[in-house]
Protein backbone atom coordinates (compact mmCIF):
# COMPACT_ATOMS: atom_id res chain seq x y z
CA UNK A 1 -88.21 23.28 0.74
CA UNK A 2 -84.85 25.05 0.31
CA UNK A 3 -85.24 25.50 -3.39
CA UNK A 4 -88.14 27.57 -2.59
CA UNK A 5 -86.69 30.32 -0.14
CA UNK A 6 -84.70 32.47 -3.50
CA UNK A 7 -87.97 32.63 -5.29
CA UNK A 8 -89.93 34.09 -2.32
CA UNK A 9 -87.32 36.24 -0.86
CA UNK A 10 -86.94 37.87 -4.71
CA UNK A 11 -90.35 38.21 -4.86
CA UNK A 12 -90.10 40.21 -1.65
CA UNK A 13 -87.76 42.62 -2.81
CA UNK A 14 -89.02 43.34 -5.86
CA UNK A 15 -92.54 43.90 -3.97
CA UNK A 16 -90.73 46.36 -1.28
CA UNK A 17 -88.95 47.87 -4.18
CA UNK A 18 -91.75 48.51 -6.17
CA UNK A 19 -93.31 50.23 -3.06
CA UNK A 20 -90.80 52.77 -2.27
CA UNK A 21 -90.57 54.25 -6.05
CA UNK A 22 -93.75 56.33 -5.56
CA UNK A 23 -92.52 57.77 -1.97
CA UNK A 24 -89.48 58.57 -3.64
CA UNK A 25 -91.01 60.17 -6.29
CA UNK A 26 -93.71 61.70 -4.34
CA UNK A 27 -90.74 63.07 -1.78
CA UNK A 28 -88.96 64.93 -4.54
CA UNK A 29 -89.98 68.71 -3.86
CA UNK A 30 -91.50 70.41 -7.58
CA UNK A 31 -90.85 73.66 -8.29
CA UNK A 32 -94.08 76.35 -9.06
CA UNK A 33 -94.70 77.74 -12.10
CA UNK A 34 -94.05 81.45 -11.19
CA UNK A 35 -90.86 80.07 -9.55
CA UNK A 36 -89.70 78.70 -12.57
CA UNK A 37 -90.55 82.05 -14.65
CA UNK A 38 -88.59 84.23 -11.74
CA UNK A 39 -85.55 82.00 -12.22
CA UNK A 40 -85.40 82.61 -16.39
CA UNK A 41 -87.21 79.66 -17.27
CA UNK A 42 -90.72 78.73 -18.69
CA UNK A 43 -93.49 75.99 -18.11
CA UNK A 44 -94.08 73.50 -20.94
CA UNK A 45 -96.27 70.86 -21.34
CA UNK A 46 -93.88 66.96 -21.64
CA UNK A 47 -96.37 64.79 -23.57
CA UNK A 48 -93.69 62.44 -23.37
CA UNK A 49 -93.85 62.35 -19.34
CA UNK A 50 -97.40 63.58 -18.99
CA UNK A 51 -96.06 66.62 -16.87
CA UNK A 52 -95.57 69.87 -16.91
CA UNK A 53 -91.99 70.54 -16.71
CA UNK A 54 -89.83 74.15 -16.28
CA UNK A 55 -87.59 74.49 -19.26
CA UNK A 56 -84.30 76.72 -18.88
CA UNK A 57 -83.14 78.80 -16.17
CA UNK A 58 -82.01 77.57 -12.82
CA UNK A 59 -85.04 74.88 -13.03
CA UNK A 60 -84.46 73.31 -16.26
CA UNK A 61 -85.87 69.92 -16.76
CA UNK A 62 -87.80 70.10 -13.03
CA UNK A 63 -91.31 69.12 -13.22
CA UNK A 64 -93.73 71.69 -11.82
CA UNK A 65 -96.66 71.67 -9.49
């Protein structure tokens, strides 16, 4: 019985872990696209990411709603 309290309790964390990376990523605030442009930057298209992302300016590398 002992040996198979790890296993389960690993499988747990992963499992709650797994959970929580969406609500983290879905907490992180994304700038606008007009927001970017005002700050010096521009709105490109990451086929890498899937994502449209603000490139240069104060928002560089942000994705964008």
């Amino acid at each position: 019985m002992r040996k198979l309290g790890f296993p389960v309790a690993a499988a747990a964390a992963v499992a709650v872990l797994g959970l929580m990376g969406p609500a983290a990523q879905a907490a992180v605030p994304a700038v606008d696209a007009q927001t970017c442009v005002s700050a010096g930057g521009s709105v490109e298209y990451d086929s890498a990411t899937g994502q449209w992302v603000c490139i240069g300016g104060t928002y560089n590398k942000e994705p964008v709603a």
